[in-house]
Protein backbone atom coordinates (compact mmCIF):
# COMPACT_ATOMS: atom_id res chain seq x y z
CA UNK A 1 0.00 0.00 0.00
CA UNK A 2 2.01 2.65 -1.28
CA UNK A 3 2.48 6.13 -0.52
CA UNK A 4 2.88 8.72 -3.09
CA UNK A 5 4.37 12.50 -2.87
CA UNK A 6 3.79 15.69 -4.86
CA UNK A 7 4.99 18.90 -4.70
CA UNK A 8 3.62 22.77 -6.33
CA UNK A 9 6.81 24.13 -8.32
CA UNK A 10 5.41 27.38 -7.85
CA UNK A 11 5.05 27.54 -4.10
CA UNK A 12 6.37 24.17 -2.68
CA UNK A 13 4.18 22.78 -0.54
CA UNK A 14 3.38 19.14 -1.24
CA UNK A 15 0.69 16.66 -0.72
CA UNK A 16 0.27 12.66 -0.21
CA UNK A 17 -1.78 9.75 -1.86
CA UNK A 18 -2.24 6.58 -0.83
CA UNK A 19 -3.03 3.77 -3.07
CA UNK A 20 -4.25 0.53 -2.52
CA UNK A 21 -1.90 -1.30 -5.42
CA UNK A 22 1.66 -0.51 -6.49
CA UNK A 23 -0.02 -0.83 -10.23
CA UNK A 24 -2.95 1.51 -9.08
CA UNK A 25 -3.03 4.41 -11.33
CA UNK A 26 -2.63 7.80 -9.27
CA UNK A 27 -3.49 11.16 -10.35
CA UNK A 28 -1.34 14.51 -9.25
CA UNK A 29 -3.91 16.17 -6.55
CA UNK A 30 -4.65 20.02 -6.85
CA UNK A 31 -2.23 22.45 -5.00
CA UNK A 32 -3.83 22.99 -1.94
CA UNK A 33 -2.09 27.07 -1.39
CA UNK A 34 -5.14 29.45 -1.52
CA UNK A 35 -4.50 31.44 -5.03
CA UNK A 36 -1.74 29.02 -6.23
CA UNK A 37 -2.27 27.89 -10.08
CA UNK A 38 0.97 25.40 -9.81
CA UNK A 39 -0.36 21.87 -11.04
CA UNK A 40 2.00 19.50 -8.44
CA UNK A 41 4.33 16.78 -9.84
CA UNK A 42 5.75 13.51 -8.08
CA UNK A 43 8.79 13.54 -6.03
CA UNK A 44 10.83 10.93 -4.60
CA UNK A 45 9.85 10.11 -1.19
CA UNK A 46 12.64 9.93 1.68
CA UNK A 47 12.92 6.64 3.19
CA UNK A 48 14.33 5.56 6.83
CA UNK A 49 17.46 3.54 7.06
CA UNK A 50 17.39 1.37 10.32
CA UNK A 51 20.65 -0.21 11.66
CA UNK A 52 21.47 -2.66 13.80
CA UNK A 53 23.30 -2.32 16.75
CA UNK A 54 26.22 -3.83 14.89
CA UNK A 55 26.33 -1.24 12.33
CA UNK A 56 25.96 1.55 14.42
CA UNK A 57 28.71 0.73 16.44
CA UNK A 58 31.09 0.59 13.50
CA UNK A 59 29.69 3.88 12.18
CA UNK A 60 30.31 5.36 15.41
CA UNK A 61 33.44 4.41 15.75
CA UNK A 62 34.27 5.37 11.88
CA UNK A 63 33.31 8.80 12.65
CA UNK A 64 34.51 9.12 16.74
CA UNK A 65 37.29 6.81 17.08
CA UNK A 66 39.04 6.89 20.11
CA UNK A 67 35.84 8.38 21.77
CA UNK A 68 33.85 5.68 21.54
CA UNK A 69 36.00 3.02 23.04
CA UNK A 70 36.47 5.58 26.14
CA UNK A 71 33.16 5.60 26.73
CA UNK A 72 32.58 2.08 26.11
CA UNK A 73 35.20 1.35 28.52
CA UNK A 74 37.96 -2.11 27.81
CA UNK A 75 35.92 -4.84 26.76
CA UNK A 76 35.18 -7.38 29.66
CA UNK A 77 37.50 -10.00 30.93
CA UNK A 78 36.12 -13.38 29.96
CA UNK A 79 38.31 -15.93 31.79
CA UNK A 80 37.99 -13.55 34.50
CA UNK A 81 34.46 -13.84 34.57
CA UNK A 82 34.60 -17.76 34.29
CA UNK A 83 37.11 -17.88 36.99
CA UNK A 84 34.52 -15.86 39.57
CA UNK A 85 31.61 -17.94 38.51
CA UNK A 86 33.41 -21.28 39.18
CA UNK A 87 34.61 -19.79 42.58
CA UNK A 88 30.77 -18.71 43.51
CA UNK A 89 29.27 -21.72 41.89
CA UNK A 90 31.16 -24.24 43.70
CA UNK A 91 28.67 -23.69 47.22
CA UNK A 92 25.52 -24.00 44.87
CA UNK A 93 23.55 -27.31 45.44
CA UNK A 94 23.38 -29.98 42.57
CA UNK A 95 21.04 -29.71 39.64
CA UNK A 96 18.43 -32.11 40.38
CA UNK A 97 19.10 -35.15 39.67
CA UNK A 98 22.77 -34.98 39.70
CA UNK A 99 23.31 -35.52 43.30
């Protein structure tokens, strides 16, 4: 269900359609400026770009650098991490089942 834009040459303001097919024919709507004889034409409609997290880490960092991994901070530890977790999990009952 697409979405179609015009805009008045003469005094820019623009206008949208909707139609219920891509192949639906769609005809330019009257300017709607009080006194404005302009007959509007189609224009290409802006579209959004959505990342992913991924992708707008790395543009980030293309355009910050340095500045991002400050505030980002060092990446974690793993073995670290797996070294607490054995410590802490070695009090922790059995699964059951497993005793």
């Amino acid at each position: 269900m697409p979405f179609y834009e015009f805009e008045c040459p003469a005094c820019h303001s623009r206008a949208e359609v909707f139609a219920r097919t891509v192949s639906a024919e769609v005809a330019a709507p009257k300017c709607a400026t009080a006194g404005c004889r302009g007959e509007m034409v189609r224009v290409m409609s802006k579209f959004a770009r959505h990342l992913t997290a991924a992708d707008q880490l790395a543009e980030a960092e293309a355009k910050w650098g340095k500045q991002v991994n400050d505030v980002m901070g060092p990446e974690p530890d793993v073995g670290r991490l797996a070294r607490r977790y054995d410590k802490l999990a070695k009090d922790l009952p059995p699964p059951p089942g497993k005793a």
